[in-house]
C-alpha atoms as a PDB file:
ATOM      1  CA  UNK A   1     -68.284  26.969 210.126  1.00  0.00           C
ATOM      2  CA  UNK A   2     -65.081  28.646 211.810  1.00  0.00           C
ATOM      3  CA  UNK A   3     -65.048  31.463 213.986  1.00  0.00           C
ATOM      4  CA  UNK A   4     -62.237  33.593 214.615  1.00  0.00           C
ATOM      5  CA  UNK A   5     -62.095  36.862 216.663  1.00  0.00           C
ATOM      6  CA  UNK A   6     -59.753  39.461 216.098  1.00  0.00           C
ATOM      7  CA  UNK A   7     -58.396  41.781 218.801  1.00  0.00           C
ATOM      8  CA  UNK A   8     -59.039  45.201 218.582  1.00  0.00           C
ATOM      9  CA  UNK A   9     -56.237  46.977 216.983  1.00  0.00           C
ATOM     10  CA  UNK A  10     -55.916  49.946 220.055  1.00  0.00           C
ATOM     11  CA  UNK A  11     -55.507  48.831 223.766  1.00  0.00           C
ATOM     12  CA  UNK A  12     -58.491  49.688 225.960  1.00  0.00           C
ATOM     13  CA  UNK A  13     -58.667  48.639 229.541  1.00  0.00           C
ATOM     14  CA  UNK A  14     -60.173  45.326 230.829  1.00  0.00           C
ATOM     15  CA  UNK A  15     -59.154  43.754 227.152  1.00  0.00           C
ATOM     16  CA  UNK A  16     -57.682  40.685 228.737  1.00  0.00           C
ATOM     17  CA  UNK A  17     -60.403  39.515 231.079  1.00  0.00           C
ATOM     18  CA  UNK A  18     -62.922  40.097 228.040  1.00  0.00           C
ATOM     19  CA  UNK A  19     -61.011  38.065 225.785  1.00  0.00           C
ATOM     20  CA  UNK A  20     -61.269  35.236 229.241  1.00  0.00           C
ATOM     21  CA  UNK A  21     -64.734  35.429 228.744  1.00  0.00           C
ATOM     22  CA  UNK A  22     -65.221  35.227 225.308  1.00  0.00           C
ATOM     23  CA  UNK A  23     -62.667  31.701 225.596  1.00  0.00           C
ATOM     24  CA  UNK A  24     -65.004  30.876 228.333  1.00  0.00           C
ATOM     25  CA  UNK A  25     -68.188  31.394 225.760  1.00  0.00           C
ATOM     26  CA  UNK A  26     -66.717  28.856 223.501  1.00  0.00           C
ATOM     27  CA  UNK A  27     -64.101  30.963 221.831  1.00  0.00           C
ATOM     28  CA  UNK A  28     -61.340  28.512 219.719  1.00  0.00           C
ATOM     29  CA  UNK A  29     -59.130  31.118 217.959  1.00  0.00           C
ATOM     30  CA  UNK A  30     -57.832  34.446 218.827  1.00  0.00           C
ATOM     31  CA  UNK A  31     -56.198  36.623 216.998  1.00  0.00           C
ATOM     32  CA  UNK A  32     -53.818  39.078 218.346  1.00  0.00           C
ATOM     33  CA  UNK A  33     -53.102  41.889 216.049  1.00  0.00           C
ATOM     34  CA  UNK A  34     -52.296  45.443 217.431  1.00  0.00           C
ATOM     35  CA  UNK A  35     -50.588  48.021 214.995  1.00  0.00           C
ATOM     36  CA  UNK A  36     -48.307  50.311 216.841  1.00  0.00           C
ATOM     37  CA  UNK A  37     -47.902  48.707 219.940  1.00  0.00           C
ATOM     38  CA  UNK A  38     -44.649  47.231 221.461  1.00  0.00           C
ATOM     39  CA  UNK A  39     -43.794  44.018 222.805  1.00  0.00           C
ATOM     40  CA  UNK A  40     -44.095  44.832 225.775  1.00  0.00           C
ATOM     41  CA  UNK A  41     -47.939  45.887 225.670  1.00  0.00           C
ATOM     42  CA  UNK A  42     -48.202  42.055 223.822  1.00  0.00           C
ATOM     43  CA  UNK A  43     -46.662  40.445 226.671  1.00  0.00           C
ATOM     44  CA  UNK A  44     -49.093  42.505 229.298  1.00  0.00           C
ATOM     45  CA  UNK A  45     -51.931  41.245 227.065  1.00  0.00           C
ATOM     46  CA  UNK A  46     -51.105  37.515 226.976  1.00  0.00           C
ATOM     47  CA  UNK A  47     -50.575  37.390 230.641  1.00  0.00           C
ATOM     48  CA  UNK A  48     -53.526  38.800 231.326  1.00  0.00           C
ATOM     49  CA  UNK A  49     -55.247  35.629 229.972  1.00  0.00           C
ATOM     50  CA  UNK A  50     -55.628  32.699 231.533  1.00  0.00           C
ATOM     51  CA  UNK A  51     -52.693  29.852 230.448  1.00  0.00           C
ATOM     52  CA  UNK A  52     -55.076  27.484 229.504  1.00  0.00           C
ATOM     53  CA  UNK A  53     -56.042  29.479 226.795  1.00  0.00           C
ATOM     54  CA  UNK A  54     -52.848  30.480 225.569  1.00  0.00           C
ATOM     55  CA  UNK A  55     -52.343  27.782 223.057  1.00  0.00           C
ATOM     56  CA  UNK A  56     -55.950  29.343 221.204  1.00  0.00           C
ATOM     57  CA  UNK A  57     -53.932  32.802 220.323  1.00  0.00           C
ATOM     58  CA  UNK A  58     -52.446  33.464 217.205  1.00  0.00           C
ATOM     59  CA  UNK A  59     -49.486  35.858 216.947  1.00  0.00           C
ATOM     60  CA  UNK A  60     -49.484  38.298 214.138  1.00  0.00           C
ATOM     61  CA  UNK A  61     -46.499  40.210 216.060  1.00  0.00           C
ATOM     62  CA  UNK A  62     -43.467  39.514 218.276  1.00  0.00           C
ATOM     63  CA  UNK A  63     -43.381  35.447 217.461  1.00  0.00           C
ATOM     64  CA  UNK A  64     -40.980  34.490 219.400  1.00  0.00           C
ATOM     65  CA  UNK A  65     -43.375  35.206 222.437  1.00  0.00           C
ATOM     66  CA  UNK A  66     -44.846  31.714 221.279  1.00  0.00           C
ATOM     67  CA  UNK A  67     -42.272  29.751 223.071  1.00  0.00           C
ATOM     68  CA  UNK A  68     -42.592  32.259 226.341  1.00  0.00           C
ATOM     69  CA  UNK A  69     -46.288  31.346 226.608  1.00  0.00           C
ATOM     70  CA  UNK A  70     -46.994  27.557 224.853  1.00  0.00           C
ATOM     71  CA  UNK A  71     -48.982  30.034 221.737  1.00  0.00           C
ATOM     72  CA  UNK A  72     -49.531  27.032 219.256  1.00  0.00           C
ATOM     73  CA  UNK A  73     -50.611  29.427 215.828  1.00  0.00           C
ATOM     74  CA  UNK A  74     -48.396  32.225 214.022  1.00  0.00           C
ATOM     75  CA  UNK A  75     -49.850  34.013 211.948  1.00  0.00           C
ATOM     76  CA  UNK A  76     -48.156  35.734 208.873  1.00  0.00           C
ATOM     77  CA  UNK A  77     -49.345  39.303 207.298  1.00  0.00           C
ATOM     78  CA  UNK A  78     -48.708  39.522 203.401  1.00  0.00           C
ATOM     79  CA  UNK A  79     -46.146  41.224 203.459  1.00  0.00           C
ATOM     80  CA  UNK A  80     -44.436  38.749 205.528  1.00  0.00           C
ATOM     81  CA  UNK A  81     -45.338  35.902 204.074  1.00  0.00           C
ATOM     82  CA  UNK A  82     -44.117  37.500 200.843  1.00  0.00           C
ATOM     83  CA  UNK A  83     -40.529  38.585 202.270  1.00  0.00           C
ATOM     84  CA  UNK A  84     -40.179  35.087 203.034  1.00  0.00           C
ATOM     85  CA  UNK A  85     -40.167  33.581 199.740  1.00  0.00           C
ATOM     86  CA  UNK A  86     -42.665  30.440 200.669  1.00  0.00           C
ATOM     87  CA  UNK A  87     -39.429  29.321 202.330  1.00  0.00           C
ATOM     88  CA  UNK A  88     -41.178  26.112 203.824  1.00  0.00           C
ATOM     89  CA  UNK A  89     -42.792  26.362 207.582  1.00  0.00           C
ATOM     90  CA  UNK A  90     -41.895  24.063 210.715  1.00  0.00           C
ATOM     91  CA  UNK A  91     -44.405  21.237 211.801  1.00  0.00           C
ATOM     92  CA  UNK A  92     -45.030  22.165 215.277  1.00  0.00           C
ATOM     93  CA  UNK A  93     -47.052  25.462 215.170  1.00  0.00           C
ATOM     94  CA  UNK A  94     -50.766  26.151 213.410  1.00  0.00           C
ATOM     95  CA  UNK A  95     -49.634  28.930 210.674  1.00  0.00           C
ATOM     96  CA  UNK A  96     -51.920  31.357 209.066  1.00  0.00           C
ATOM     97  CA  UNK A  97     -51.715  34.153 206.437  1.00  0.00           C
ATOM     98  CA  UNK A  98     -53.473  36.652 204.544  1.00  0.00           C
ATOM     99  CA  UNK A  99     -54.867  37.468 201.225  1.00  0.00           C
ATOM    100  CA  UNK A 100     -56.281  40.081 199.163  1.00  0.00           C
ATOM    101  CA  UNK A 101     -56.691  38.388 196.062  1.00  0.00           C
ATOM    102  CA  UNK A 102     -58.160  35.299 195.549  1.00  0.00           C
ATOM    103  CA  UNK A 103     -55.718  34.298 192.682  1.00  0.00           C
ATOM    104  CA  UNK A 104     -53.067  34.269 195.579  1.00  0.00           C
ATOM    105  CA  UNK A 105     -54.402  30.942 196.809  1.00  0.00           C
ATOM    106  CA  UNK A 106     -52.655  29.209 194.535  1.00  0.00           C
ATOM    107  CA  UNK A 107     -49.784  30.205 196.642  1.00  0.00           C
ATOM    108  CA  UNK A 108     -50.223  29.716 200.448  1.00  0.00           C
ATOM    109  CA  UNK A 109     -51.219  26.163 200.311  1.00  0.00           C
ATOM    110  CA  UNK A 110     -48.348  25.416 203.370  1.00  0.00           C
ATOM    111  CA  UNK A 111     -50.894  27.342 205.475  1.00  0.00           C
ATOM    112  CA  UNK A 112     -53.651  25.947 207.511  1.00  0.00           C
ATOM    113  CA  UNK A 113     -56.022  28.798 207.041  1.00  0.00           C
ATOM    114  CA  UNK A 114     -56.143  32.336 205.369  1.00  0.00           C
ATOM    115  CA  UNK A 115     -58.225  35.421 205.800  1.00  0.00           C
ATOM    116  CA  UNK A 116     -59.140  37.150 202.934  1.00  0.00           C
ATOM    117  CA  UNK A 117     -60.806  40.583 202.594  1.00  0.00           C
ATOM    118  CA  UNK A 118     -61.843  43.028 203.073  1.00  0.00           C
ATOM    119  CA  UNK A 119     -65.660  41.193 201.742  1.00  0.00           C
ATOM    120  CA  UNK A 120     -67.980  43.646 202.881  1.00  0.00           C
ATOM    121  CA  UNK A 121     -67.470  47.308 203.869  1.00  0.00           C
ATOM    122  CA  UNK A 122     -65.648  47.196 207.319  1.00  0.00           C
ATOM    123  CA  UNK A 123     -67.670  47.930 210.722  1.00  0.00           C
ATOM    124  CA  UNK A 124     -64.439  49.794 211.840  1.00  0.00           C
ATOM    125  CA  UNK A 125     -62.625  51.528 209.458  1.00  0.00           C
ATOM    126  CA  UNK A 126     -64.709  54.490 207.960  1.00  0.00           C
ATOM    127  CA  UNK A 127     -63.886  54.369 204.060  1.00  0.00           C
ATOM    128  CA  UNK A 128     -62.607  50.637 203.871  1.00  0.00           C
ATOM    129  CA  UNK A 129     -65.124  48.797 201.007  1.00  0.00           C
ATOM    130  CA  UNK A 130     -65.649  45.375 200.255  1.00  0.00           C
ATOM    131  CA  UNK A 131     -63.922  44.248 196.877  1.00  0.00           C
ATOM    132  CA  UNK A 132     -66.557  41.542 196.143  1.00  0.00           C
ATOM    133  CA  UNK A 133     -70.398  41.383 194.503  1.00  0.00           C
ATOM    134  CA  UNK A 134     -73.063  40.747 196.918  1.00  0.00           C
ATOM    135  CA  UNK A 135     -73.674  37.230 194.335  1.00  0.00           C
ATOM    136  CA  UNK A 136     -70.000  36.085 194.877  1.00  0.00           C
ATOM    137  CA  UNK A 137     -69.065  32.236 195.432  1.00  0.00           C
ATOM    138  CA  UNK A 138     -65.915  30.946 196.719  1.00  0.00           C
ATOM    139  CA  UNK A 139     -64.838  27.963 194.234  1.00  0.00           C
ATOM    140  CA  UNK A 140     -61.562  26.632 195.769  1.00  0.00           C
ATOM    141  CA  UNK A 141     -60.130  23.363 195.512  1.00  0.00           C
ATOM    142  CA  UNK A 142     -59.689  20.793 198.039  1.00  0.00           C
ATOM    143  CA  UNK A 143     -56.091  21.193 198.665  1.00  0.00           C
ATOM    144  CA  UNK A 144     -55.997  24.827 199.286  1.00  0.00           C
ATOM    145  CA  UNK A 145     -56.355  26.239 202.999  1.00  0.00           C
ATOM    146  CA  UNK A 146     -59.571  27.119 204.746  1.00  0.00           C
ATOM    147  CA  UNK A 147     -60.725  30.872 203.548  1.00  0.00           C
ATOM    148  CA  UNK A 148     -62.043  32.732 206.128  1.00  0.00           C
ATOM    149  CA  UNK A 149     -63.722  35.934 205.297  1.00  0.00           C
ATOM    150  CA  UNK A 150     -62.909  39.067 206.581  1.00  0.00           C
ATOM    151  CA  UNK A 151     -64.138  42.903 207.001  1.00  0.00           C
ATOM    152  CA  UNK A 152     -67.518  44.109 207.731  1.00  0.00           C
ATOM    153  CA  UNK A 153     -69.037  40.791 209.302  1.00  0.00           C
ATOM    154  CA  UNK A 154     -71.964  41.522 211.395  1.00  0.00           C
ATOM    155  CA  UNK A 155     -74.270  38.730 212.791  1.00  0.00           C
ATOM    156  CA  UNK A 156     -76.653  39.266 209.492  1.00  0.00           C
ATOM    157  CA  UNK A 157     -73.619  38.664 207.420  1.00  0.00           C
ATOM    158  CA  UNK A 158     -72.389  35.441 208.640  1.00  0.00           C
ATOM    159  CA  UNK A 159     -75.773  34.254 206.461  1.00  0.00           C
ATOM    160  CA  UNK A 160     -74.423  35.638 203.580  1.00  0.00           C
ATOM    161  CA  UNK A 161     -71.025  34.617 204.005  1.00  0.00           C
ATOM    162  CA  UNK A 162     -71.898  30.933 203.948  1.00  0.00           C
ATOM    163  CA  UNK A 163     -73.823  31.414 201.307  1.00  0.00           C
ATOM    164  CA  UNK A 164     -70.371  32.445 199.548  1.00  0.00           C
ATOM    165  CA  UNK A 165     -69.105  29.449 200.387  1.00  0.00           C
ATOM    166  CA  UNK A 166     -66.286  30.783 202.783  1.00  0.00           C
ATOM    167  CA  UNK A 167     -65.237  27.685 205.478  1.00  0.00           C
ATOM    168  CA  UNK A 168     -65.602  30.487 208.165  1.00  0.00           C
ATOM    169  CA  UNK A 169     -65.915  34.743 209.000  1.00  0.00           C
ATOM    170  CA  UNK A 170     -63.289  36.508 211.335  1.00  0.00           C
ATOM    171  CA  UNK A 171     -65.049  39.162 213.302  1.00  0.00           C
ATOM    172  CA  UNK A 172     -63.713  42.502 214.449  1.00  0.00           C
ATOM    173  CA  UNK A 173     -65.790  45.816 214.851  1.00  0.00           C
ATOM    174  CA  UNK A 174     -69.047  43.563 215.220  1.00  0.00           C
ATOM    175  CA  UNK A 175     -67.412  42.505 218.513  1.00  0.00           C
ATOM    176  CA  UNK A 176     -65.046  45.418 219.465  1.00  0.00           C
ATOM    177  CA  UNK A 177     -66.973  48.750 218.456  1.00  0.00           C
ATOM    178  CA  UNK A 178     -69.281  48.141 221.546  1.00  0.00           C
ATOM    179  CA  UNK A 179     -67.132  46.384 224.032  1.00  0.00           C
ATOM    180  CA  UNK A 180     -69.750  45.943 226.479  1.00  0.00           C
ATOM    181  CA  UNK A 181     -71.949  44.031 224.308  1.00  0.00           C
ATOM    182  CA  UNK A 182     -69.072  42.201 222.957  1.00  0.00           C
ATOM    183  CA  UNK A 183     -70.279  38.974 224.717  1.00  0.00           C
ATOM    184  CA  UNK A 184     -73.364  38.882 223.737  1.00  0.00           C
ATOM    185  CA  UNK A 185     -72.680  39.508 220.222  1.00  0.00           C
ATOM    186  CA  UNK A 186     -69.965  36.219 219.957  1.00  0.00           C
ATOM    187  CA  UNK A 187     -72.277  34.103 221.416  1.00  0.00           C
ATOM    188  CA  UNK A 188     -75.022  35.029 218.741  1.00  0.00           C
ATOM    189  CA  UNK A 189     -72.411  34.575 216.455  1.00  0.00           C
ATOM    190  CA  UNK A 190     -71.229  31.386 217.673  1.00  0.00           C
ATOM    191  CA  UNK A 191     -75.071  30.039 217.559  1.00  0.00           C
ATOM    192  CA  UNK A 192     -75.091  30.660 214.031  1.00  0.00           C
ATOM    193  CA  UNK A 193     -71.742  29.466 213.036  1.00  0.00           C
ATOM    194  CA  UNK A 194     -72.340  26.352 215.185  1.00  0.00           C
ATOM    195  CA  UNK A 195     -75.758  25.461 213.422  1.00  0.00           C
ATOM    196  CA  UNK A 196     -73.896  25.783 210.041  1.00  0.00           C
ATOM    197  CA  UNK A 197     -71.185  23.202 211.015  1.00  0.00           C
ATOM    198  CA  UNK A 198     -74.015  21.127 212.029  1.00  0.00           C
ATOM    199  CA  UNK A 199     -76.455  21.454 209.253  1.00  0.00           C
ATOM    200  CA  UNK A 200     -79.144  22.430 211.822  1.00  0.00           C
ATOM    201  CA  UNK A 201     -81.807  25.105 210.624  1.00  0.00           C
ATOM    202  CA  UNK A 202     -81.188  28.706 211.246  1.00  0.00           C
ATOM    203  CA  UNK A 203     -83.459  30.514 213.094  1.00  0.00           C
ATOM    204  CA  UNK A 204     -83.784  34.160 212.123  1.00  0.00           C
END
């Protein structure tokens, strides 16, 4: 099961040596996504992380930083995947997307993966509900992407969110909303999503 961490839309101080740390925990795929901040603050960001990770980010902003810094994934918001038309995507980056509706699948099959959401009611936007029934189950076919979920994902949900057959959860507020347990809560997390990939019993 896939598990994907998403920055923490504001800038807060020591966010690049956590981010080290969580790669060093086992961390595969970052996302960095920050509304309202320039290029600039992206490049600070990225350079504050070790090179060796660098190829484990994926850009939602400012993609032509990819080639500055050997980022292998792009990532493209619905709206910009939209604008472009499905014009069709070079071969030598991991690209991602976004949906809200699951009848959009149908039409990102050139990406590799897609978050959709928001599933449950998010951990760090007050007022953002989950658009699906606690009994939901994923039924995708084999061609289309890997869905991860997305939006209120705490370590108790990750349960549920296999149960809805999702190939992976994205986590946020359950890692940013207390940064100094932020560590402690990935690794939990990674436990969990590592004994689903496995098949191994989950202990509560």
């Amino acid at each position: 099961m896939e598990l994907i961490v998403i920055a923490k839309p504001t800038v807060f101080k020591e966010e690049s040596n956590l981010i080290n740390q969580l790669f060093e925990a086992g961390l595969q795929v970052f996302h960095l996504r920050k509304e309202n901040v320039d290029k600039a603050a992206y490049q600070k960001i990225i350079e504050g992380i070790s090179s060796e990770y660098h190829p484990r980010i994926a850009l939602h902003h400012f993609h032509s930083l990819a080639n500055d810094y050997n980022i292998q994934r792009i990532h493209h918001r619905e709206n910009f995947r939209k604008e472009r038309d499905n014009v069709e995507l070079p071969e030598n980056k991991i690209f991602s997307t976004s949906i809200h509706h699951l009848a959009d699948m149908e039409q990102i099959k050139q990406y590799q993966y897609s978050f959709f959401g928001p599933v449950f009611n998010s951990l760090s936007k007050p007022g953002y509900q989950g658009v699906i029934p606690p009994d939901f189950r994923l039924e995708k076919q084999q061609a289309t992407p890997k869905i991860i979920a997305l939006g209120g994902i705490g370590l108790t949900e990750i349960d549920q969110v296999k149960t809805m057959n999702f190939d992976g959860v994205a986590l946020l507020g359950s890692i940013w909303n207390d940064p100094s347990i932020a560590l402690t809560n990935f690794k939990k997390a990674r436990v969990k999503c590592l004994a689903y990939a496995q098949n191994l019993t989950i202990q509560p």
